[in-house]
N, C-alpha and C. Protein backbone atom coordinates (compact mmCIF):
# COMPACT_ATOMS: atom_id res chain seq x y z
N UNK A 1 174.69 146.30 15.37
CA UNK A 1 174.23 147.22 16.40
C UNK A 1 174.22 148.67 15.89
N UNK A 2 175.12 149.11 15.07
CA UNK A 2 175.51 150.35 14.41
C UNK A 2 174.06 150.82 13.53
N UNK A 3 173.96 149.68 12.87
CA UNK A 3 172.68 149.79 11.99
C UNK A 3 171.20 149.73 12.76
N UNK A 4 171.02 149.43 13.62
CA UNK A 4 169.69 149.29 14.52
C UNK A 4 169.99 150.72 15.20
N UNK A 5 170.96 151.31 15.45
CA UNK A 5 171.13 152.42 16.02
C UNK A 5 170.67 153.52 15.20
N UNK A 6 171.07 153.49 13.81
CA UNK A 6 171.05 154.94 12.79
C UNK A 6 169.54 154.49 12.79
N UNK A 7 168.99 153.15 12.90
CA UNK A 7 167.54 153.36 12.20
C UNK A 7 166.46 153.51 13.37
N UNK A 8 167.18 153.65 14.60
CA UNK A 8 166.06 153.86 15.84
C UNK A 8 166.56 155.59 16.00
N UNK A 9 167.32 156.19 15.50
CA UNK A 9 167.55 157.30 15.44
C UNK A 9 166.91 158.13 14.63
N UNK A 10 166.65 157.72 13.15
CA UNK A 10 166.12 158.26 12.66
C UNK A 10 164.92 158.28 12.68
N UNK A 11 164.24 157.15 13.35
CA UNK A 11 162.82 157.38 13.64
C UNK A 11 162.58 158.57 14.99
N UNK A 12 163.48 158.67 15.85
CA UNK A 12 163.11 159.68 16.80
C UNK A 12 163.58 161.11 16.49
N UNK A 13 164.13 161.52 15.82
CA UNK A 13 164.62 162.82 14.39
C UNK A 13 163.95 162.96 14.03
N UNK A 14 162.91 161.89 13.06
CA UNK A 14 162.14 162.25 12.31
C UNK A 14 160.29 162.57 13.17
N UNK A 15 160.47 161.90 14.44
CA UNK A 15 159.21 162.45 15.48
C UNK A 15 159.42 163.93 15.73
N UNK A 16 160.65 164.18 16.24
CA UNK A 16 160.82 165.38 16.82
C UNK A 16 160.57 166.49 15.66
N UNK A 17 161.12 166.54 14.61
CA UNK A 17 160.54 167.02 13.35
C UNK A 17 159.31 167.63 13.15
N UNK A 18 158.49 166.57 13.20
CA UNK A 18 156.88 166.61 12.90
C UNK A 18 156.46 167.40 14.54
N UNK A 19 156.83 167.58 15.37
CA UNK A 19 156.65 167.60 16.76
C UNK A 19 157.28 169.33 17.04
N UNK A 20 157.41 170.08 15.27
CA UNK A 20 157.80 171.21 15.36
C UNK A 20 157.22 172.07 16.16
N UNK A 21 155.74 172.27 16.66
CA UNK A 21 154.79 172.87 17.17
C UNK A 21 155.59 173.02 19.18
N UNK A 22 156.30 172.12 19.15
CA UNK A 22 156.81 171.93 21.07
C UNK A 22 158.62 172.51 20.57
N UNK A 23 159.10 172.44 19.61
CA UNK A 23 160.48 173.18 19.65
C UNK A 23 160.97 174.51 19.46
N UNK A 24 161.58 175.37 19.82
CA UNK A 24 162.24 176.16 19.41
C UNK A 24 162.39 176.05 17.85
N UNK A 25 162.71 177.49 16.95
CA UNK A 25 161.97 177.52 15.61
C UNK A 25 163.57 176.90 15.34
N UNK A 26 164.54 177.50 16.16
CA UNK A 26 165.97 177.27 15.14
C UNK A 26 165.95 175.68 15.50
N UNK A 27 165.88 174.92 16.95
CA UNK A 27 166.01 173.88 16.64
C UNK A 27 165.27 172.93 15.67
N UNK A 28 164.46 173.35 15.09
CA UNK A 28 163.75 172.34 14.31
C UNK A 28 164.22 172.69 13.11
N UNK A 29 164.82 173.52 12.65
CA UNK A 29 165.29 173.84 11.42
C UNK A 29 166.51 172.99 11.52
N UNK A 30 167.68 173.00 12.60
CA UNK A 30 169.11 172.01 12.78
C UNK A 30 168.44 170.55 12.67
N UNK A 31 167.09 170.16 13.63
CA UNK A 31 167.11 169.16 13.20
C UNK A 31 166.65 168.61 11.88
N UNK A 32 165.78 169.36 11.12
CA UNK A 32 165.64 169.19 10.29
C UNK A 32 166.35 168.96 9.00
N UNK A 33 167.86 169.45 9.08
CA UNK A 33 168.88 169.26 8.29
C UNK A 33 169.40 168.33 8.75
N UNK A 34 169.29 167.81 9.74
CA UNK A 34 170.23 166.49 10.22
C UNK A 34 169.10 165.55 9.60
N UNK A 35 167.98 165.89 9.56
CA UNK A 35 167.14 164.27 9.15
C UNK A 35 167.77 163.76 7.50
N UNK A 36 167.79 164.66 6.96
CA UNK A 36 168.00 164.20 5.38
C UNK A 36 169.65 163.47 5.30
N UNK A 37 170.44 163.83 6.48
CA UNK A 37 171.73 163.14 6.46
C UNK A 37 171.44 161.76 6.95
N UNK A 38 170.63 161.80 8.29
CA UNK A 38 170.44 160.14 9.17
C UNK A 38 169.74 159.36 7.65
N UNK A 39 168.61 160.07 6.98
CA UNK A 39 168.09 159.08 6.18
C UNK A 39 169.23 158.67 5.01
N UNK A 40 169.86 159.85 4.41
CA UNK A 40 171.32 158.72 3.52
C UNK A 40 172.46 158.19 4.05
N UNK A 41 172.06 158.25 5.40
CA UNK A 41 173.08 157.46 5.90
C UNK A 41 172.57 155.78 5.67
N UNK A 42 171.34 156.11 6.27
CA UNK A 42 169.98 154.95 6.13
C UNK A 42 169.90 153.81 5.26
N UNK A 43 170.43 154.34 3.73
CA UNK A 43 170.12 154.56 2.77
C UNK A 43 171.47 153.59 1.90
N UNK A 44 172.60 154.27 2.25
CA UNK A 44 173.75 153.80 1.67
C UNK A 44 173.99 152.66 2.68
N UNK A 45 173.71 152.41 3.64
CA UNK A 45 173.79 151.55 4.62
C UNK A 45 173.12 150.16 4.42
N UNK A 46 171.96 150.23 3.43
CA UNK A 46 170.33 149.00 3.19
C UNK A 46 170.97 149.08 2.00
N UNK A 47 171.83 149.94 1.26
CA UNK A 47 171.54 149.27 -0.16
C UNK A 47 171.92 148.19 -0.76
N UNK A 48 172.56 147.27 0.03
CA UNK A 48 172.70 145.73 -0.56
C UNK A 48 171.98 145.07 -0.52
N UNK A 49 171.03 145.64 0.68
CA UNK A 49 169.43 144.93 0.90
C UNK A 49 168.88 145.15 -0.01
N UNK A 50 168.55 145.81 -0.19
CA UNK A 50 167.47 146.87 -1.83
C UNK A 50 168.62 146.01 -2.78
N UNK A 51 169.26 145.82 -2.83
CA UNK A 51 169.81 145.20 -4.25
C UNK A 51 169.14 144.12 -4.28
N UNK A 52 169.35 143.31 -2.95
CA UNK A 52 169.20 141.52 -2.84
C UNK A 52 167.59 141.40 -2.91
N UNK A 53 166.73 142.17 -2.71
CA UNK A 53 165.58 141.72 -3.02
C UNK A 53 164.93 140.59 -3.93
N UNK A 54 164.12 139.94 -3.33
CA UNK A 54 163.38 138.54 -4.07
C UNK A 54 162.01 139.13 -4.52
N UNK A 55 161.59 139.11 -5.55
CA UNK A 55 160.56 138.82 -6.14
C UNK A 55 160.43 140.27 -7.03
N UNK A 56 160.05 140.46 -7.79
CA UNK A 56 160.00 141.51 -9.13
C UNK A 56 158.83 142.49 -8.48
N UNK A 57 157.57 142.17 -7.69
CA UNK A 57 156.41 143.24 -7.33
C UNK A 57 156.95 143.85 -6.24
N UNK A 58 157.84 142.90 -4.83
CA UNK A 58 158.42 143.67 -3.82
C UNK A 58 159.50 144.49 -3.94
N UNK A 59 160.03 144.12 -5.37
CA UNK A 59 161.08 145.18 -5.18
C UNK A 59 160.55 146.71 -6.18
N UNK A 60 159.57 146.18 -6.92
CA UNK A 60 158.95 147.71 -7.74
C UNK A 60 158.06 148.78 -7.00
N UNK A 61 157.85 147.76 -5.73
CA UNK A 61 157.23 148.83 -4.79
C UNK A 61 157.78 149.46 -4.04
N UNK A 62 158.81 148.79 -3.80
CA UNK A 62 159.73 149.12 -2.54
C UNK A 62 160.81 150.82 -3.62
N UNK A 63 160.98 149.88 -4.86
CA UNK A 63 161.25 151.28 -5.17
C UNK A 63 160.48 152.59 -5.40
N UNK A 64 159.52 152.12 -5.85
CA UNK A 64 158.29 153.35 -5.70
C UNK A 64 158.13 154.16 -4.53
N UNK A 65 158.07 153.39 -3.50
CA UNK A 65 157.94 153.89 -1.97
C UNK A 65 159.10 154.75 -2.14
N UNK A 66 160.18 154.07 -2.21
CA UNK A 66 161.70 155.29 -1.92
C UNK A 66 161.83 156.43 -2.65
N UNK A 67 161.16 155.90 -3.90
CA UNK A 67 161.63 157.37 -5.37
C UNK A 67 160.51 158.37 -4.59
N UNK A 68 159.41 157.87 -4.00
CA UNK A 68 158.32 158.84 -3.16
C UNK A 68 159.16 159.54 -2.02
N UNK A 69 159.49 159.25 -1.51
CA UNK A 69 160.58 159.50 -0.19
C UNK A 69 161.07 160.40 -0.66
N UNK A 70 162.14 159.99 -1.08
CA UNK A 70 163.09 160.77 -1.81
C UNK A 70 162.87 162.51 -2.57
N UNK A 71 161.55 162.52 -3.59
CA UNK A 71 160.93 163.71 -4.00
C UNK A 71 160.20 164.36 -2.76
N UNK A 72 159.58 163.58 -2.25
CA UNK A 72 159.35 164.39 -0.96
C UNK A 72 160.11 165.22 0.46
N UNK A 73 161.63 164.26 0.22
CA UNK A 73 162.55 164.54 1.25
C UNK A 73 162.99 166.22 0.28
N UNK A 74 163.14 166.06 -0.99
CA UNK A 74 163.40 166.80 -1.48
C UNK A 74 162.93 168.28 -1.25
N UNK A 75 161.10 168.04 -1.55
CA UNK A 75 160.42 169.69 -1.46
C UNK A 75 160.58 169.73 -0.09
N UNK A 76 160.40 169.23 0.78
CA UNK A 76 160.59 169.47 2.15
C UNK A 76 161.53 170.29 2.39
N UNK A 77 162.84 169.74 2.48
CA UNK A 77 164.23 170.52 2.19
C UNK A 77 163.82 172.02 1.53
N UNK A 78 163.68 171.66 0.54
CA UNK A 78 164.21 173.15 -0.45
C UNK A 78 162.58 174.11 0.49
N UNK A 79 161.61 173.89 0.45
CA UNK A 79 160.43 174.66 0.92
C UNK A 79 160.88 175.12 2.19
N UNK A 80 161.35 173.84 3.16
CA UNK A 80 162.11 174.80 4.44
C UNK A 80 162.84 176.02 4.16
N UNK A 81 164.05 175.39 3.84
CA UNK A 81 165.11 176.95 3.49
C UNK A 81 164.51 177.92 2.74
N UNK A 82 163.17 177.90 2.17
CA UNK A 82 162.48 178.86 1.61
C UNK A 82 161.83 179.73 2.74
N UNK A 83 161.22 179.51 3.74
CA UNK A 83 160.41 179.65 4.80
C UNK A 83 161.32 179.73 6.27
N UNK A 84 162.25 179.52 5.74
CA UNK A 84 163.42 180.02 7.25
C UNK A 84 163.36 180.96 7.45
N UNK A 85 163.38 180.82 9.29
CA UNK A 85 163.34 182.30 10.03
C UNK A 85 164.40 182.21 10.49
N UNK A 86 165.63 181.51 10.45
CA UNK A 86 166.92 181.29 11.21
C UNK A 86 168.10 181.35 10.68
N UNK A 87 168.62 179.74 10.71
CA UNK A 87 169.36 179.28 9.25
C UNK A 87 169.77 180.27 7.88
N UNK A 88 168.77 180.69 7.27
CA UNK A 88 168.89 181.12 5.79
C UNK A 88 168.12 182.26 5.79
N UNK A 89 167.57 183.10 7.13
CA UNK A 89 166.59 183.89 6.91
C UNK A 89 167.87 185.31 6.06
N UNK A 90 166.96 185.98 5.01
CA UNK A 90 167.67 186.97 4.43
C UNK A 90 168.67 186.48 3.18
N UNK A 91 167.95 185.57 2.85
CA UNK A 91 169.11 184.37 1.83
C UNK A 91 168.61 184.33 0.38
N UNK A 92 166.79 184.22 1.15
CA UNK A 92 165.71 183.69 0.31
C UNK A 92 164.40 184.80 0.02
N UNK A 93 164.31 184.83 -1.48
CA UNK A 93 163.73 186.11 -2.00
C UNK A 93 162.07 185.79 -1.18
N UNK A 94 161.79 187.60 -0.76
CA UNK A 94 160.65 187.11 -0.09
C UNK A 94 158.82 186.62 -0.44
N UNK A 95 159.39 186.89 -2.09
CA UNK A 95 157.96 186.49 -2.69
C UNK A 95 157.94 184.84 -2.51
N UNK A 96 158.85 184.25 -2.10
CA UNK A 96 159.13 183.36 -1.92
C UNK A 96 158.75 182.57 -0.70
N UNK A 97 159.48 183.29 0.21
CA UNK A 97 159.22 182.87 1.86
C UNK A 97 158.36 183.44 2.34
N UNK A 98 157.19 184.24 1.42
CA UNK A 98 155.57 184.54 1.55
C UNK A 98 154.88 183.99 1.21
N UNK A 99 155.34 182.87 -0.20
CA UNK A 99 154.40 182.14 -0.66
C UNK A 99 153.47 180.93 0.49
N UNK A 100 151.99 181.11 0.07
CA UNK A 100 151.24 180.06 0.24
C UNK A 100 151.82 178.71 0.22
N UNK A 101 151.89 178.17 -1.16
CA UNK A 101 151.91 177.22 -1.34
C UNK A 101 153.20 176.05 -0.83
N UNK A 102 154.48 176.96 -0.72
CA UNK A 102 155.41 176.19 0.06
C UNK A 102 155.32 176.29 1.20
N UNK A 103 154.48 177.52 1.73
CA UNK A 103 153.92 176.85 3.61
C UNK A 103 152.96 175.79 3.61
N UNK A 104 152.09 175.63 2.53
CA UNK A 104 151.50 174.31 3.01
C UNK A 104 152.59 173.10 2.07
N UNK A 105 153.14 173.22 1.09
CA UNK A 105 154.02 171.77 1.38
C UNK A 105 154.74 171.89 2.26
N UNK A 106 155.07 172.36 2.92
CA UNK A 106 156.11 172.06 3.76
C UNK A 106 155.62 171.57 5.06
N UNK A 107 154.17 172.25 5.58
CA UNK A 107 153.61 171.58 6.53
C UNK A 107 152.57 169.95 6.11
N UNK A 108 152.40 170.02 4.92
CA UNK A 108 151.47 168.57 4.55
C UNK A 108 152.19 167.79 4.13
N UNK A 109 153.14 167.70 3.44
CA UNK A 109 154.50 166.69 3.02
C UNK A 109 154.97 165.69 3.80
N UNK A 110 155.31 166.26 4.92
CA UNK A 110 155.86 165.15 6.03
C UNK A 110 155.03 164.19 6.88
N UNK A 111 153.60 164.45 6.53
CA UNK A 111 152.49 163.75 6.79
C UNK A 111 152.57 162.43 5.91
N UNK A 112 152.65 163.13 4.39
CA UNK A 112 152.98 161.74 3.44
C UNK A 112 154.08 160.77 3.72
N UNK A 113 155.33 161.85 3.75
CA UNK A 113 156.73 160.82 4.70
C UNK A 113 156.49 160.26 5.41
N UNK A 114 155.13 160.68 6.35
CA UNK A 114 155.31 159.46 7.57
C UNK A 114 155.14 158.63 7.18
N UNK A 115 154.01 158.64 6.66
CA UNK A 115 153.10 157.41 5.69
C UNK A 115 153.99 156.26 4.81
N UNK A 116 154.85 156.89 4.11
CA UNK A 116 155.32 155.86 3.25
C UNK A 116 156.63 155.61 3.89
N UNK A 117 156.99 155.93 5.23
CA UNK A 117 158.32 155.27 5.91
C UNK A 117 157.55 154.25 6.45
N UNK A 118 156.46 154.82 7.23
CA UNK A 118 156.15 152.87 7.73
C UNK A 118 155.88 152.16 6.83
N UNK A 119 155.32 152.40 5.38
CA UNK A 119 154.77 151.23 4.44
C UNK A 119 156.62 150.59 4.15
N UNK A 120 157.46 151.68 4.39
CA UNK A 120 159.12 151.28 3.99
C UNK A 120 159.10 150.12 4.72
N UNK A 121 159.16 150.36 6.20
CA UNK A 121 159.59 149.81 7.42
C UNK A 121 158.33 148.35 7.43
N UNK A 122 157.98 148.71 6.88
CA UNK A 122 156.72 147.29 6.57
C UNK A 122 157.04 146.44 5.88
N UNK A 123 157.44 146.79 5.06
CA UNK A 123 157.87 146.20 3.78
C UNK A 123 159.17 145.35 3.94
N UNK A 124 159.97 146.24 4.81
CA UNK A 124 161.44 145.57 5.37
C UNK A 124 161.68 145.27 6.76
N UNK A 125 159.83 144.83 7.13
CA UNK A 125 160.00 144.25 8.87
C UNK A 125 161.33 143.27 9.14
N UNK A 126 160.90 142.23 8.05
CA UNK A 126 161.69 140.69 8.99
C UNK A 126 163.07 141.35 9.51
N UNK A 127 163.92 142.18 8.19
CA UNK A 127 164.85 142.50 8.70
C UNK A 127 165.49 143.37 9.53
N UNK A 128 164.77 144.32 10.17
CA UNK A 128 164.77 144.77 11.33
C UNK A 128 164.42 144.19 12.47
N UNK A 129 163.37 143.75 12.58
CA UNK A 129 162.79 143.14 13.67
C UNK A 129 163.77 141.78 13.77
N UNK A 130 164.58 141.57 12.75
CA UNK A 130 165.99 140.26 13.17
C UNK A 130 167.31 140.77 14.21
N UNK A 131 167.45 142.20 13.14
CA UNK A 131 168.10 143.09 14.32
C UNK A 131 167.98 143.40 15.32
N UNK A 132 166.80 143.80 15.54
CA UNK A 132 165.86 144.00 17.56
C UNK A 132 166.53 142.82 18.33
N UNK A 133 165.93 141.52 17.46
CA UNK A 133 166.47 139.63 18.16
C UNK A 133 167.99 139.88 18.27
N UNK A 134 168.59 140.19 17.44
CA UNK A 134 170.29 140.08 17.87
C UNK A 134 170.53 140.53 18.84
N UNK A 135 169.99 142.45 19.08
CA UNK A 135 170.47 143.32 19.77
C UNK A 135 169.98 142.65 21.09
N UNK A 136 169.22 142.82 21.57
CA UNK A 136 168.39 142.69 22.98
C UNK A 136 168.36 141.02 23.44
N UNK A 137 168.85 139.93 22.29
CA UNK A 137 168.66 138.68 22.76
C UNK A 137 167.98 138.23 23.31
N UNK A 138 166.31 138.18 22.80
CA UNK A 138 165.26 137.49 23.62
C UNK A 138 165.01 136.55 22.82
N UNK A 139 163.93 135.73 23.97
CA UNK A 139 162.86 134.51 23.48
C UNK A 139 162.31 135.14 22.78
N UNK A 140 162.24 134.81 21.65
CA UNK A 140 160.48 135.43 21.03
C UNK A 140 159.26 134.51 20.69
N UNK A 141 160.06 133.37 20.80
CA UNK A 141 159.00 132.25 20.68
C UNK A 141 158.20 132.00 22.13
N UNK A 142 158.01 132.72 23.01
CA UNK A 142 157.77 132.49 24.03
C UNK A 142 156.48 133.06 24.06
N UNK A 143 155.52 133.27 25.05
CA UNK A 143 153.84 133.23 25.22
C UNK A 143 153.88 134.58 25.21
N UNK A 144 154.93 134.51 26.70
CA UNK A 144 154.78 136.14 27.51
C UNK A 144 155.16 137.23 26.46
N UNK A 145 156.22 137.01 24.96
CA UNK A 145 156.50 137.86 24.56
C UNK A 145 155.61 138.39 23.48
N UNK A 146 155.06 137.46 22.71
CA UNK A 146 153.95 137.37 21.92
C UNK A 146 152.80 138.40 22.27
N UNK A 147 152.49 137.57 23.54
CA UNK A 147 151.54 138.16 24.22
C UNK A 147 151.61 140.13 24.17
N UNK A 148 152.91 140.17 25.35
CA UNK A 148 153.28 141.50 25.08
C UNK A 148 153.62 142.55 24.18
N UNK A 149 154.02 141.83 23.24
CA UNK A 149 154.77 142.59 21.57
C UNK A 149 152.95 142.74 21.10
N UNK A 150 152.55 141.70 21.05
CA UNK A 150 150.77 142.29 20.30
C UNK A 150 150.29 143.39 21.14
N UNK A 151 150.06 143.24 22.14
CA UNK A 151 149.25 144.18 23.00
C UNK A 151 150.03 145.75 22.74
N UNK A 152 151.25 145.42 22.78
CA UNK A 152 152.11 147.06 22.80
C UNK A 152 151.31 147.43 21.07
N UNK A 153 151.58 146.60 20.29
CA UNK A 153 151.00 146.88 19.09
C UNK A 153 150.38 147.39 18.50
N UNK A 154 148.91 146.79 19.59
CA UNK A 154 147.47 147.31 19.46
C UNK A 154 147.60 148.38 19.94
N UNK A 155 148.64 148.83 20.77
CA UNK A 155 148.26 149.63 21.54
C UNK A 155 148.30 151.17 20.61
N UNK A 156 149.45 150.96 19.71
CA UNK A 156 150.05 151.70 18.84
C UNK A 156 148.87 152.06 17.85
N UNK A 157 148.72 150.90 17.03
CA UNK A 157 147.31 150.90 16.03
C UNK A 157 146.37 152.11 16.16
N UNK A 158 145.86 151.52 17.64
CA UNK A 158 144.57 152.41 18.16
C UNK A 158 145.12 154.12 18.37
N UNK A 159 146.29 154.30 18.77
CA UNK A 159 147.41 155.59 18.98
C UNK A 159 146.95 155.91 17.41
N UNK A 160 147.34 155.52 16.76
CA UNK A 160 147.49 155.89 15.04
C UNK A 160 146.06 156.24 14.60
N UNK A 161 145.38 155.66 14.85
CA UNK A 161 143.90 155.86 13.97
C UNK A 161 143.46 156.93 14.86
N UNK A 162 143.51 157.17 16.11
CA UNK A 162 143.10 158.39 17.61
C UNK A 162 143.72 159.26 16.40
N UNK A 163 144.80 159.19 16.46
CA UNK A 163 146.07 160.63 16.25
C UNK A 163 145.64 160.81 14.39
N UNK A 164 145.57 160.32 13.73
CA UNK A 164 144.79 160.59 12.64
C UNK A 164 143.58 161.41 12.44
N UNK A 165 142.73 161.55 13.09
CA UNK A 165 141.63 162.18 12.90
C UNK A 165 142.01 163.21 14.00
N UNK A 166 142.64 163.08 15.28
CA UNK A 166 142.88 164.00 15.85
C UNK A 166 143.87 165.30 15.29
N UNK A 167 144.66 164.78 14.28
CA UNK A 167 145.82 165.51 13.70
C UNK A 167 145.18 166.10 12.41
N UNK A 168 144.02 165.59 11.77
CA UNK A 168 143.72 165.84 10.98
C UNK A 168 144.09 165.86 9.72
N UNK A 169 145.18 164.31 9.75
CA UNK A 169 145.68 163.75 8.50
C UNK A 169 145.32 163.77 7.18
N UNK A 170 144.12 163.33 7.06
CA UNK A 170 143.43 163.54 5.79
C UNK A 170 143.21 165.16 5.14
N UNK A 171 143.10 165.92 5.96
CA UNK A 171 143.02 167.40 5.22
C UNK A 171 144.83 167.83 5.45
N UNK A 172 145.30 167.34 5.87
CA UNK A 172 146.53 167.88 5.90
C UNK A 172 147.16 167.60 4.50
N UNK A 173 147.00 166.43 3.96
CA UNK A 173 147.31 165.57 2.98
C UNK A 173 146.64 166.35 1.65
N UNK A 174 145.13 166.63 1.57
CA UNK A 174 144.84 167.40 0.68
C UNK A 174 144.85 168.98 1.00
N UNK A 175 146.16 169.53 1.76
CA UNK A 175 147.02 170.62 2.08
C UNK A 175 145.83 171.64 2.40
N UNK A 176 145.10 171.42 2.83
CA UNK A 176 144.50 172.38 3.78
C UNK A 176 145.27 173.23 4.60
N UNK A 177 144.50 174.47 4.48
CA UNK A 177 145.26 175.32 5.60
C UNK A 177 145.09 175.37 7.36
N UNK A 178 145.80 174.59 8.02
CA UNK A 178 145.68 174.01 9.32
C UNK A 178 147.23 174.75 9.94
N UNK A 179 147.29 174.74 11.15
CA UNK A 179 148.40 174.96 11.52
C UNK A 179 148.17 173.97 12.91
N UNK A 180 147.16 174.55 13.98
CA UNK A 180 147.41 173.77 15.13
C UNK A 180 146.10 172.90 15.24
N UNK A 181 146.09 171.96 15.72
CA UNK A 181 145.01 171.08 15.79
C UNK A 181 144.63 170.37 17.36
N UNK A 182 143.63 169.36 17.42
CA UNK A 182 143.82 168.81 18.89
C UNK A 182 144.64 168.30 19.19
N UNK A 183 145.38 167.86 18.92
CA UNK A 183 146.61 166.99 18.58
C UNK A 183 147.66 167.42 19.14
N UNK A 184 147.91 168.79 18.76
CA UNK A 184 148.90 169.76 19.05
C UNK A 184 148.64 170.60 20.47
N UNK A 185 147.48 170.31 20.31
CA UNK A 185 146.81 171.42 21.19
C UNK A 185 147.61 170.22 23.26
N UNK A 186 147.85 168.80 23.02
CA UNK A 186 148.56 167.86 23.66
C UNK A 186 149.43 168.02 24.27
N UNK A 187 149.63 167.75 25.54
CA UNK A 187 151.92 167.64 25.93
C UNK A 187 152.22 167.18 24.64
N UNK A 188 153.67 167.53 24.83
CA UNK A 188 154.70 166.97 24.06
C UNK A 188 154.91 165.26 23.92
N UNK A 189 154.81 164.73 24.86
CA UNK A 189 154.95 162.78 25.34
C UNK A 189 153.66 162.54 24.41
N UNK A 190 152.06 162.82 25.01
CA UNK A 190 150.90 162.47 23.90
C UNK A 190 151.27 162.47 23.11
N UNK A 191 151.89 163.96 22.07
CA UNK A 191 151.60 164.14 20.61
C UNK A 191 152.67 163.15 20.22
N UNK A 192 153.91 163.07 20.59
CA UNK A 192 154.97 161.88 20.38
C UNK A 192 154.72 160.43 19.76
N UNK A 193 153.69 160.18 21.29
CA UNK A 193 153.01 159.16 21.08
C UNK A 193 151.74 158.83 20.06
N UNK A 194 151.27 159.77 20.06
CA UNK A 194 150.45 160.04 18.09
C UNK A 194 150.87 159.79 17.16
N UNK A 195 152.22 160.22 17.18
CA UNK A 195 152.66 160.23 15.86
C UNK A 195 153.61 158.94 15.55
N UNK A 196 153.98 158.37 16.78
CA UNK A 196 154.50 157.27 16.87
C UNK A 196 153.43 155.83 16.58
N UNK A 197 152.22 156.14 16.79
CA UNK A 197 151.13 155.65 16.53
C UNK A 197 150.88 155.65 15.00
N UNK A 198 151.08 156.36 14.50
CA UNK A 198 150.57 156.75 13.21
C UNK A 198 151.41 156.11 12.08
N UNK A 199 152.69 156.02 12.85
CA UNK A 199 154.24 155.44 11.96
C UNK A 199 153.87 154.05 11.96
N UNK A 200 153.70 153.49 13.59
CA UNK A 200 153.04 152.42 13.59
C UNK A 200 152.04 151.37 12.30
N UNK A 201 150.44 152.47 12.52
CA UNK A 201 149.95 151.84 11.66
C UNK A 201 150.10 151.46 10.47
N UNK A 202 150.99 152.21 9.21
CA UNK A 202 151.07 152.20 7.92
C UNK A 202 152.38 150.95 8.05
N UNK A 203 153.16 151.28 8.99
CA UNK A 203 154.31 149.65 9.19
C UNK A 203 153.64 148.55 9.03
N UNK A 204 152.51 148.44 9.97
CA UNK A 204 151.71 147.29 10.11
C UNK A 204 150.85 146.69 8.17
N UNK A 205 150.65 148.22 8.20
CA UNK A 205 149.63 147.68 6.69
C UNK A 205 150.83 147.37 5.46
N UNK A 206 152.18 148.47 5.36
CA UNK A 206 153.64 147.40 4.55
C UNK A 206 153.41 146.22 5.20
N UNK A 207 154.13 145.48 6.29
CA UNK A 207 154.22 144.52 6.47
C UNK A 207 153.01 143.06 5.76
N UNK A 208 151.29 143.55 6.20
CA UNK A 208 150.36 143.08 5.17
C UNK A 208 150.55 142.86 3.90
N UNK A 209 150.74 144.09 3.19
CA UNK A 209 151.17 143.90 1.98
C UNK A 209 152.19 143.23 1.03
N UNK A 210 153.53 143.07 2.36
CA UNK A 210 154.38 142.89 1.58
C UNK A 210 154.00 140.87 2.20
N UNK A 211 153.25 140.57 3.43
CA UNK A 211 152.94 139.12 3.26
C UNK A 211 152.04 138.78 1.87
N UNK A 212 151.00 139.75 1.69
CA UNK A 212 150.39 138.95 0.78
C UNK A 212 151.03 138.80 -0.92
N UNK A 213 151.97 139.46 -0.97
CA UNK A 213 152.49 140.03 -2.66
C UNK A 213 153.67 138.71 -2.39
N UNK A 214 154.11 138.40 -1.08
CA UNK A 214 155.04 137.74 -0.73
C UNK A 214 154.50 135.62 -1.26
């Protein structure tokens, strides 16, 4: 239960994050230092999993995906505290926390994180989604749940591919200079739900991948 907890946590840390545009500047900076702790908590927590891995391609990807994570959790980090107005403001030299280029990694980066946590979370469905079955104790072999777990699904999918072009993923990614978009331009619950959409889809396409390599 402990472990289904840190990892439904860190997925809503890591929404609120991206969801900087609806917070207060200092809170997104606190939470933002708490994300890099929930994820090694994450982290030291799976690693017997990541040890026990079967097959030589799922586990070279799976490390690829993380060593990606990881360098990215990295510039994120250090580009924030570069660009702090709170936290560290007066810390950090200002040719620095003027620069261009760490305002756009710091805003296009976590676009990629999203990306390669769901291909993570894809990759390592069965065993979460075993945890969901423990925690909550349902049928799952049943019509009604099937039924319902797809449809919520789709529902997500279609959320993800909307919130993609609405967010303007693809230029964000090749770090265009964007700040607010339609997306943003949303309540807070929509854009949530965008981006929860978006986590969604790339889970769905790990999970693909890791059936067919499987």
């Amino acid at each position: 239960m402990k472990k289904i907890f840190l990892d439904v946590t860190l997925l809503m840390l890591f929404i609120l994050v991206m969801s900087f545009h609806f917070l207060p500047k200092i809170m997104h900076e606190v939470l933002g230092l708490l994300l890099p702790v929930a994820m090694l908590g994450h982290f030291c927590w799976n690693f017997k999993t990541f040890k026990s891995l079967t097959g030589t391609i799922k586990k070279r990807l799976s490390m690829l995906i993380d060593v990606a994570l990881f360098v990215c959790l990295i510039v994120i980090i250090f580009t924030g505290i570069c660009i702090s107005n709170h936290l560290f403001n007066g810390m950090i030299d200002m040719k620095l926390q003027r620069n261009i280029t760490i305002h756009q990694l710091h805003v296009s980066l976590p676009f990629l994180m999203m990306i390669l946590s769901g291909l993570h979370l894809g990759l390592h469905w069965q065993g979460f989604c075993q945890r969901i079955k423990n925690l909550i104790n349902i049928n799952t072999d049943s019509k009604i749940y099937r039924i319902i777990s797809r449809l919520f699904i789709l529902m997500l999918i279609a959320a993800g591919i909307y919130g993609s072009f609405l967010d303007r993923i693809g230029d964000r990614l090749m770090m265009k200079h964007i700040f607010a978009t339609e997306a943003t331009d949303l309540p807070f619950i929509a854009f949530a739900a965008l981006m929860a959409g978006i986590f969604t889809l790339y889970t769905v396409i790990g999970f693909f991948i890791n059936k067919y390599i499987r």
